[in-house]
Protein backbone atom coordinates (compact mmCIF):
# COMPACT_ATOMS: atom_id res chain seq x y z
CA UNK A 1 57.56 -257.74 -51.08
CA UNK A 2 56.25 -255.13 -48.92
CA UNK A 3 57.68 -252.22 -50.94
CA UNK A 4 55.45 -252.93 -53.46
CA UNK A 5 52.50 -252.90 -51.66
CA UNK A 6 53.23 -249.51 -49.98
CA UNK A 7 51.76 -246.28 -51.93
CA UNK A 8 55.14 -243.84 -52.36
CA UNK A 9 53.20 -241.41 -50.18
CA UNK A 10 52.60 -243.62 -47.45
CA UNK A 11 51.53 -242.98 -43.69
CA UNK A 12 50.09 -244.11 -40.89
CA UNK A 13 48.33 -241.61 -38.12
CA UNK A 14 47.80 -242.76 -34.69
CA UNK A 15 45.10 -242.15 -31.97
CA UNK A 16 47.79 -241.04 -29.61
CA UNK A 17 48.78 -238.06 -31.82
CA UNK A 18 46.78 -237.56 -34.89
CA UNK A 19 48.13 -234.43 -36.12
CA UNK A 20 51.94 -236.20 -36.33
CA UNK A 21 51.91 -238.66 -39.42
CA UNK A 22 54.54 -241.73 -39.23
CA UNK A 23 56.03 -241.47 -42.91
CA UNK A 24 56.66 -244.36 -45.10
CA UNK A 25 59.88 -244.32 -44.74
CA UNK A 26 60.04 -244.78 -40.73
CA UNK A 27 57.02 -247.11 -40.55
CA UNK A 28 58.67 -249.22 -43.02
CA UNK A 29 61.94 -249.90 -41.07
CA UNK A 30 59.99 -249.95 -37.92
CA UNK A 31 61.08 -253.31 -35.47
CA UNK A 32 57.55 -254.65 -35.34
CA UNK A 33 57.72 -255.18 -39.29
CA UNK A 34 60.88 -256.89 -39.83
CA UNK A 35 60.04 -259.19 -36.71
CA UNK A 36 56.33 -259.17 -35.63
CA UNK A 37 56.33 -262.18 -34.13
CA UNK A 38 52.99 -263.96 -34.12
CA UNK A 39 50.17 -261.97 -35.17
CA UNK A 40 46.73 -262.28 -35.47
CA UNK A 41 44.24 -261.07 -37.11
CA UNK A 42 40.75 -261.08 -36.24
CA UNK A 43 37.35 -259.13 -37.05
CA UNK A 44 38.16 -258.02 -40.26
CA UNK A 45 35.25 -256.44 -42.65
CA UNK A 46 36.79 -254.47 -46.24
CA UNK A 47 34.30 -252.43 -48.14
CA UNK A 48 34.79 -252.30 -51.92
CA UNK A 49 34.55 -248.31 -53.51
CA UNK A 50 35.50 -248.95 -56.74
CA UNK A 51 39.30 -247.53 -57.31
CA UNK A 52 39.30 -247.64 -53.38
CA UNK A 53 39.04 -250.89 -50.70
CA UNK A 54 38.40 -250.25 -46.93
CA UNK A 55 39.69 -252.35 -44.43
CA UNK A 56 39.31 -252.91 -41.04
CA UNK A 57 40.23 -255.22 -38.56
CA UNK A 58 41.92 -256.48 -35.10
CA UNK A 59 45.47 -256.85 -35.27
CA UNK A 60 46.69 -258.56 -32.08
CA UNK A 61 50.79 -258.83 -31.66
CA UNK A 62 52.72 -260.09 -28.46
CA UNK A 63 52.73 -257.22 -26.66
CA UNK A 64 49.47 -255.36 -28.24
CA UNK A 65 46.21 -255.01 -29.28
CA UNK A 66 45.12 -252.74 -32.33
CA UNK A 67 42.61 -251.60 -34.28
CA UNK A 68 43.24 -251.09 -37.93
CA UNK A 69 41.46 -249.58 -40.59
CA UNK A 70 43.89 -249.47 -44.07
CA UNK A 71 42.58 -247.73 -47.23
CA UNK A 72 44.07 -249.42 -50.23
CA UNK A 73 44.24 -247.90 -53.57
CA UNK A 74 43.13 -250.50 -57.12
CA UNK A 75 46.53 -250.88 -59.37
CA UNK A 76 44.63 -253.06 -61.65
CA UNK A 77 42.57 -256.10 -61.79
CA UNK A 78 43.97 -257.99 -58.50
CA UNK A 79 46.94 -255.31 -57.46
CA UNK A 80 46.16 -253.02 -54.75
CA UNK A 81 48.37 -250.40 -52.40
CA UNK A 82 48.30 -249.32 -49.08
CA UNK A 83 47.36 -245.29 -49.02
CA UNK A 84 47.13 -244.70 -45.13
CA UNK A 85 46.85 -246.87 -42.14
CA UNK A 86 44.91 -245.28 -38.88
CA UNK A 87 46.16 -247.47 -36.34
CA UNK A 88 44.52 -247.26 -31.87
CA UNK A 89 45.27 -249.33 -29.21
CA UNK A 90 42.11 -251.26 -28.02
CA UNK A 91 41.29 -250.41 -24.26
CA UNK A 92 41.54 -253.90 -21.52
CA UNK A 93 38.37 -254.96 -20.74
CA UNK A 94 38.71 -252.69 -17.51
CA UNK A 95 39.59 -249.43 -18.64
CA UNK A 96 37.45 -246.57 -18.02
CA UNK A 97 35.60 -244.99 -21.08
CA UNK A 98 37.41 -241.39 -21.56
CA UNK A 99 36.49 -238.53 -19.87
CA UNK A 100 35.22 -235.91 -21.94
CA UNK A 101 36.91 -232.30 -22.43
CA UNK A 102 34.62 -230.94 -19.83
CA UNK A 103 35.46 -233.50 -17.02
CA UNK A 104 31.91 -235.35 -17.45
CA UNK A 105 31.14 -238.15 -18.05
């Protein structure tokens, strides 16, 4: 059940807007989680601090490719939770780098 691996103060931050946290609440009833589709998930390292577990990875879905990293909080022997997901969209293989604040490159 995925209530039960989400902390109670849940959320995710984007790239797109860092400063504007998605609350448990909405990312839980978000479309993508009740019907993903196929997903896959590729590239995935998770670094082990003790009460806390690192994790990042690729997480490709139908219509996007992400990049994850999820820090995950020990409940006990084998129980973890999900703290706070930092989810960005990984650029095409064409896309310009981005253009620095003062117009250079």
């Amino acid at each position: 059940n995925l209530d039960r691996l989400v902390s109670a103060d849940f959320e995710q931050r984007n790239a797109a807007s860092p400063a504007v946290p998605v609350p448990r609440d909405e990312w839980m009833s978000a479309n993508e989680l009740k019907a993903p589709g196929q997903a896959l998930v590729t590239e995935l390292a998770v670094h082990d601090r003790g009460e806390l577990a690192i994790a990042s990875f690729r997480l490709k879905l139908k219509d996007r490719d992400l990049f994850i990293v999820d820090v995950w909080r020990r409940k006990g022997a084998e129980a973890f939770e999900l703290l706070t997901r930092y989810a960005s969209p990984i650029a095409g293989s064409g896309a310009a780098p981005p253009v620095a604040p003062t117009g250079k490159r």
